[in-house]
Protein backbone atom coordinates (compact mmCIF):
# COMPACT_ATOMS: atom_id res chain seq x y z
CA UNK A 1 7.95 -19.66 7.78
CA UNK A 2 9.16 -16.21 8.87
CA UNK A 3 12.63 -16.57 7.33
CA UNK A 4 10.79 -17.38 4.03
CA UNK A 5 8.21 -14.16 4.40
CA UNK A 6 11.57 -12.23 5.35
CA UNK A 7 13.28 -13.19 2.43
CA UNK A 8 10.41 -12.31 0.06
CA UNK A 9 9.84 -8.52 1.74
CA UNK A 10 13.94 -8.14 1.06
CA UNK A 11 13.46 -9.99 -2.83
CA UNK A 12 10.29 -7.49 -3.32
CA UNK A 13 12.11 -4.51 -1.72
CA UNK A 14 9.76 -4.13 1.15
CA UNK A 15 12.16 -4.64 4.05
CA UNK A 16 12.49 -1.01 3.95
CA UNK A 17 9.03 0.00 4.59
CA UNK A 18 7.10 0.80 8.08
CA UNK A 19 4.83 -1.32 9.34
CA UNK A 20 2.24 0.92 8.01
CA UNK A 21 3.38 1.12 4.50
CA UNK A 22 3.50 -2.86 4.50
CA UNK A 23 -0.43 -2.83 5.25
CA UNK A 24 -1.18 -0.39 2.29
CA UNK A 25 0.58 -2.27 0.06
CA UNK A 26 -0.71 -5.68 1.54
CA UNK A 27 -3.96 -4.45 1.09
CA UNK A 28 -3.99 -3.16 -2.26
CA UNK A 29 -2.42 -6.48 -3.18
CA UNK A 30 -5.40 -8.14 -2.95
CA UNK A 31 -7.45 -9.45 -5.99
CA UNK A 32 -10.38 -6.79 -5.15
CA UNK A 33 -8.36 -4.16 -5.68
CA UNK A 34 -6.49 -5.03 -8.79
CA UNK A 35 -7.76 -2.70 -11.11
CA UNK A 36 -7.28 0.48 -8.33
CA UNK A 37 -8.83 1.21 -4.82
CA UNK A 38 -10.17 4.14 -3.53
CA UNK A 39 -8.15 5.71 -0.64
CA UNK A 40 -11.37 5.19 1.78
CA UNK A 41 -11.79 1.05 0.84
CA UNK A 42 -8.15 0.73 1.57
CA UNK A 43 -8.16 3.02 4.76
CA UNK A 44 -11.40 1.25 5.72
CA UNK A 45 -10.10 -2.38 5.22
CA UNK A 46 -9.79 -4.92 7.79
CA UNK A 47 -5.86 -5.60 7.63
CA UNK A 48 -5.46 -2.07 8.39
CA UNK A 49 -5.63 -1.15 12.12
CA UNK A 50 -7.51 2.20 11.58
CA UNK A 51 -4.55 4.74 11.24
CA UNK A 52 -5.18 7.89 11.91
CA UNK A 53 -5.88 9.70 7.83
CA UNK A 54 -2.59 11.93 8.50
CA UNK A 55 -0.99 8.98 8.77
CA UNK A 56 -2.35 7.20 6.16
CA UNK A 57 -1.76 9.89 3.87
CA UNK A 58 1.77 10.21 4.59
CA UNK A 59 2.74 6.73 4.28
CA UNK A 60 0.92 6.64 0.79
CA UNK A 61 2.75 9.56 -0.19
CA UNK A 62 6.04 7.59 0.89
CA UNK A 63 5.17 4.67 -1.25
CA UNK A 64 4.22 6.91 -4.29
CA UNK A 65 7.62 8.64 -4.11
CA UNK A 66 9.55 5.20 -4.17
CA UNK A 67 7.56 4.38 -6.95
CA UNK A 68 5.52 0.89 -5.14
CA UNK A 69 2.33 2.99 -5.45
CA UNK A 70 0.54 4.47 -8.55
CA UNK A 71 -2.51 6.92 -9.00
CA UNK A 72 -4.90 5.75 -11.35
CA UNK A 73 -5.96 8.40 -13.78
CA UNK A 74 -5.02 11.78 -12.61
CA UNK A 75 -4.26 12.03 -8.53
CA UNK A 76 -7.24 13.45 -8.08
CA UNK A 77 -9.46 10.75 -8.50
CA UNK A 78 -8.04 9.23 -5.54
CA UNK A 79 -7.40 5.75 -6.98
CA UNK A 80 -4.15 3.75 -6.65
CA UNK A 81 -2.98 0.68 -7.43
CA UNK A 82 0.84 -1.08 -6.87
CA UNK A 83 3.11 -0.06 -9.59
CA UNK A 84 4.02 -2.39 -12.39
């Protein structure tokens, strides 16, 4: 079972992310949030083990820049969603 999950996160190009980054994106891969989430429902969710918002903020920065991330609208409406 872990081979096959490894072999997926290398397939999806998500080998390469911290542990961190794999929540954010794990989280806003779920079906609630597939039209956008907020930055506070996915900092708030339950598979995330309350990060510190520096943190957060940085590793959602890192998966905007590699292009796994997208803002919704403008950035400042906070909303992102995984990239198409």
């Amino acid at each position: 079972m872990i081979a096959v999950l490894r072999s997926l996160e290398s397939e999806m190009g998500l080998k390469d992310l911290t542990p961190l980054e794999r929540c954010i994106v794990a989280t806003m891969s779920l079906e609630e949030f597939a039209e956008g989430a907020r930055t506070e429902s996915i900092l708030n969710h339950d598979i995330l083990d309350t990060p510190t918002p520096s943190s957060f903020y940085r590793a959602l920065k890192s998966l905007r820049q590699k292009n796994i991330v997208e803002t919704v609208g403008n950035r400042k409406t906070g909303i992102y969603r995984i990239a198409n």
